[in-house]
C-alpha atoms as a PDB file:
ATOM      1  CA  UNK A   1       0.000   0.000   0.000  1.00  0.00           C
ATOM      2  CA  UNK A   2       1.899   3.033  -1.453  1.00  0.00           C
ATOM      3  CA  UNK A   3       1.554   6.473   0.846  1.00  0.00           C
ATOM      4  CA  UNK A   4      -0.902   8.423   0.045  1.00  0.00           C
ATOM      5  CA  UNK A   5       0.381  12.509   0.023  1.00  0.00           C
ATOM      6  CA  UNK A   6      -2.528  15.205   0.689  1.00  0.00           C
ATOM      7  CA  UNK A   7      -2.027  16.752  -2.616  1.00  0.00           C
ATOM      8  CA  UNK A   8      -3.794  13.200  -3.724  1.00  0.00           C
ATOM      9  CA  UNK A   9      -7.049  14.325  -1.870  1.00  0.00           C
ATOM     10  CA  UNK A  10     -10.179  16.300  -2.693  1.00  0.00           C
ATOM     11  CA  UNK A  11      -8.962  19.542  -0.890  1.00  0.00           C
ATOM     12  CA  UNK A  12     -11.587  19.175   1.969  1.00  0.00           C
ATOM     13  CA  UNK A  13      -9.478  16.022   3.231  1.00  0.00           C
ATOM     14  CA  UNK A  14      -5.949  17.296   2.011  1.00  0.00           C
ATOM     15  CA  UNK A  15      -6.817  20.134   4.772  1.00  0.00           C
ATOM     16  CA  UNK A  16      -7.505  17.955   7.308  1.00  0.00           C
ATOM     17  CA  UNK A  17      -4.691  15.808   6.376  1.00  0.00           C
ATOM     18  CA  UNK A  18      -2.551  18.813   6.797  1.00  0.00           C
ATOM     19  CA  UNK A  19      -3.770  19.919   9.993  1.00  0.00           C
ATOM     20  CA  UNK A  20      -3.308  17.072  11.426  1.00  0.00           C
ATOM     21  CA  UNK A  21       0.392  16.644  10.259  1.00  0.00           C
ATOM     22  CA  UNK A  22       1.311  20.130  11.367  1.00  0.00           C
ATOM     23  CA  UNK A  23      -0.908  20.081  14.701  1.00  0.00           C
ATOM     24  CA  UNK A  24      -0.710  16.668  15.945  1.00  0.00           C
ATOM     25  CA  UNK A  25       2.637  15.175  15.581  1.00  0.00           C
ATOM     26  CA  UNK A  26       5.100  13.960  13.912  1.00  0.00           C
ATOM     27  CA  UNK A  27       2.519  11.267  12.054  1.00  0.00           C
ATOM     28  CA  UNK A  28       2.993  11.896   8.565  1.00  0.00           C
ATOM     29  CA  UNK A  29       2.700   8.297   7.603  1.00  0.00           C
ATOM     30  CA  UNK A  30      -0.109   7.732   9.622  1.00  0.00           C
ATOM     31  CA  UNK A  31      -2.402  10.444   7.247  1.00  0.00           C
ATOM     32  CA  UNK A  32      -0.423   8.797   4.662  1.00  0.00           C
ATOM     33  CA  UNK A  33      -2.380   5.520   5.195  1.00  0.00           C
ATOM     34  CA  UNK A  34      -4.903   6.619   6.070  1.00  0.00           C
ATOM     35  CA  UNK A  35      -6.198   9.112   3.148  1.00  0.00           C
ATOM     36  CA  UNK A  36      -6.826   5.585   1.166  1.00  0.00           C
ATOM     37  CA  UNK A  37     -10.221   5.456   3.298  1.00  0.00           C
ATOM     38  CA  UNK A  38     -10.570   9.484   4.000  1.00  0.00           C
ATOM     39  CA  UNK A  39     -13.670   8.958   6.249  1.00  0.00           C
ATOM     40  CA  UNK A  40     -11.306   7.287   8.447  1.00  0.00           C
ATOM     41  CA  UNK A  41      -8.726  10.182   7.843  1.00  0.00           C
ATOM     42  CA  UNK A  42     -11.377  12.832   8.816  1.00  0.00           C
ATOM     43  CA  UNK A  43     -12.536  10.819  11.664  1.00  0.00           C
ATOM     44  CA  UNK A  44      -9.425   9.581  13.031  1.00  0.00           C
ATOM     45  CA  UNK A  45      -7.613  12.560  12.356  1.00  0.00           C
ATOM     46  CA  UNK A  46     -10.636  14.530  14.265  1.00  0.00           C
ATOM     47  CA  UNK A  47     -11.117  12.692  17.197  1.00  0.00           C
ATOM     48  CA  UNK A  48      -6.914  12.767  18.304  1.00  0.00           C
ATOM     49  CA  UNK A  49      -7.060  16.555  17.397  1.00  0.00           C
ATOM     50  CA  UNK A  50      -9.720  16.970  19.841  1.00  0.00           C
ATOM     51  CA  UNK A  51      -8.140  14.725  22.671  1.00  0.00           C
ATOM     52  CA  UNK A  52      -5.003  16.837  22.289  1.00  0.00           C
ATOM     53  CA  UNK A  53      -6.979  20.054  22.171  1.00  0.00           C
ATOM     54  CA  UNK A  54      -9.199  19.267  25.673  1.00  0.00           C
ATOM     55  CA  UNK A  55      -6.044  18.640  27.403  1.00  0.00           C
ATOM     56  CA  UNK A  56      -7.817  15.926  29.749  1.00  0.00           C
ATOM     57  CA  UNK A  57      -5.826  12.783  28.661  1.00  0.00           C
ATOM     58  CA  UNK A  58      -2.107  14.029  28.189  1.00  0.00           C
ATOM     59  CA  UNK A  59      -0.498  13.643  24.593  1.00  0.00           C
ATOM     60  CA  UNK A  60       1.793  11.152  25.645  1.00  0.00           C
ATOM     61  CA  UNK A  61      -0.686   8.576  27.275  1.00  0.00           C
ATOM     62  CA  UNK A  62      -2.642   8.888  24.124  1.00  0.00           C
ATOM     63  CA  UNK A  63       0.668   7.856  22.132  1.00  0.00           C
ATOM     64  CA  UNK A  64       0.973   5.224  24.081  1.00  0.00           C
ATOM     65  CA  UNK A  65      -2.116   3.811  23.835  1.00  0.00           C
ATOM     66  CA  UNK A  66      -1.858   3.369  20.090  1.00  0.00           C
ATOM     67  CA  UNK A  67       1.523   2.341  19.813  1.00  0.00           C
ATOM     68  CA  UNK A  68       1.203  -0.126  22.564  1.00  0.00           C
ATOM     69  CA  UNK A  69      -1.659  -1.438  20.196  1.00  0.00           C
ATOM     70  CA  UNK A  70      -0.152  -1.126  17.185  1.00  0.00           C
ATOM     71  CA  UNK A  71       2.876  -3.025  18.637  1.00  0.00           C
ATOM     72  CA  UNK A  72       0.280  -5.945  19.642  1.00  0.00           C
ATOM     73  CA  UNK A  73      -0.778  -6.375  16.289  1.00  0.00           C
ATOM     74  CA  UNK A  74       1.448  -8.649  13.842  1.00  0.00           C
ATOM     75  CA  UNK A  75       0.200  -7.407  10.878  1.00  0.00           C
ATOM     76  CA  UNK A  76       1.262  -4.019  11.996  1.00  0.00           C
ATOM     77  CA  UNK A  77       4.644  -5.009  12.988  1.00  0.00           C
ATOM     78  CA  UNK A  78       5.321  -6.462   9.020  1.00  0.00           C
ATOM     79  CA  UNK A  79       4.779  -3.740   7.958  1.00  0.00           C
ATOM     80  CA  UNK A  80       6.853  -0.674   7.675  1.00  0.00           C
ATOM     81  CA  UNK A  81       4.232   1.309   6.396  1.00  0.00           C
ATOM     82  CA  UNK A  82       2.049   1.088   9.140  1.00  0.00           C
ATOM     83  CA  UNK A  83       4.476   0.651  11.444  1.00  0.00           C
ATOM     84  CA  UNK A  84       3.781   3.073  14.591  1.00  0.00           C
ATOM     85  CA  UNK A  85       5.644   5.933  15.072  1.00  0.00           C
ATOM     86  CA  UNK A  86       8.828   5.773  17.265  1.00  0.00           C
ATOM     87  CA  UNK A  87       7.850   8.643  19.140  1.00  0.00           C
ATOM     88  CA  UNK A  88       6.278   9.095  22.138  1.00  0.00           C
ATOM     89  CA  UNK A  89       7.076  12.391  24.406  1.00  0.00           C
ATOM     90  CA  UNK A  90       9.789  11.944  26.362  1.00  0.00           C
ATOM     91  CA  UNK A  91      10.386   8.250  25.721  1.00  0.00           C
ATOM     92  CA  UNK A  92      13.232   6.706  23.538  1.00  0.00           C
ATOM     93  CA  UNK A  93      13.121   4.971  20.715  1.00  0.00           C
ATOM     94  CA  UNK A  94      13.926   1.763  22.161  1.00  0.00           C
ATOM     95  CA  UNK A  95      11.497   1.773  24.942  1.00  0.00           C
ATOM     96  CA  UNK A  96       8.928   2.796  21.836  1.00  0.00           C
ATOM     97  CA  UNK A  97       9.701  -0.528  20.278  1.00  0.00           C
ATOM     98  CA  UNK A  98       9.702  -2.159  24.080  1.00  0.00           C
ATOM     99  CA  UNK A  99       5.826  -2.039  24.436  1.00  0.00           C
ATOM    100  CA  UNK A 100       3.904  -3.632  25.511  1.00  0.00           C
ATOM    101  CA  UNK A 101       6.836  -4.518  28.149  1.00  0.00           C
ATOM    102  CA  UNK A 102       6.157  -2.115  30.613  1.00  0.00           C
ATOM    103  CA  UNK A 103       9.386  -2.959  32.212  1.00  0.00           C
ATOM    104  CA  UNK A 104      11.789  -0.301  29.953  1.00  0.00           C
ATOM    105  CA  UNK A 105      13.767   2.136  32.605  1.00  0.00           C
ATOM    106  CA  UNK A 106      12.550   5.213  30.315  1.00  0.00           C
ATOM    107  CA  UNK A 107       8.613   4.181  31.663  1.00  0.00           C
ATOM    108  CA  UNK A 108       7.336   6.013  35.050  1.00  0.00           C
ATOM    109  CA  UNK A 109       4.928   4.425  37.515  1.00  0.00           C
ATOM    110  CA  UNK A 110       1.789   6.149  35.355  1.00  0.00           C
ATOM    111  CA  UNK A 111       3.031   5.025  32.114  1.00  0.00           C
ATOM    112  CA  UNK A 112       3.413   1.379  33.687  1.00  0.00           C
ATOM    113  CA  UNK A 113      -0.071   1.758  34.864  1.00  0.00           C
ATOM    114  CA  UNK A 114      -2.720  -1.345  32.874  1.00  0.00           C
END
């Protein structure tokens, strides 16, 4: 599945694309994938724009939540274009590609927390 790049989109979802590459995070590929079903790039997109913009579940817990899932699913894990991001704030790459091992030294007692 070849990356998809905004300029490929009917401009309403290029925005969004966009915004959410320049707001978000570093998740380029992630819009990348997901502009092949743009619903899911408008909803998806949406919904972790929001989380970050309340401020009630910090950035970096949402991170981890999706690359500790990502990292739980094979087909994922094949693939290097849906391959989760290394980052997570304040963690290394290495303890990125540790989870779900909550066990990596870079971890604190919230981020251990199941």
């Amino acid at each position: 599945m070849p990356l998809l790049a905004s300029s490929a989109l009917p401009p309403a979802y290029a925005s969004i694309y966009e915004e959410f590459v320049e707001s978000y995070g570093p998740f380029r590929n992630q819009a990348a994938v997901l502009a092949h079903v743009p619903p899911a790039l408008e909803h998806l997109s949406k919904l972790l724009m929001e989380l970050k913009a309340r401020q009630g579940v910090k950035p970096r817990y949402v991170e981890l939540a999706i690359v500790v899932t990502s990292n739980s699913m094979p087909a994922v894990i094949a693939s290097p274009i849906t391959r989760p991001s290394s980052h997570v704030a304040g963690l290394s790459a290495a303890a990125v590609e540790a989870l779900p091992q909550a066990g990596h030294p870079d971890l604190d007692a919230v981020d251990r927390l199941q």
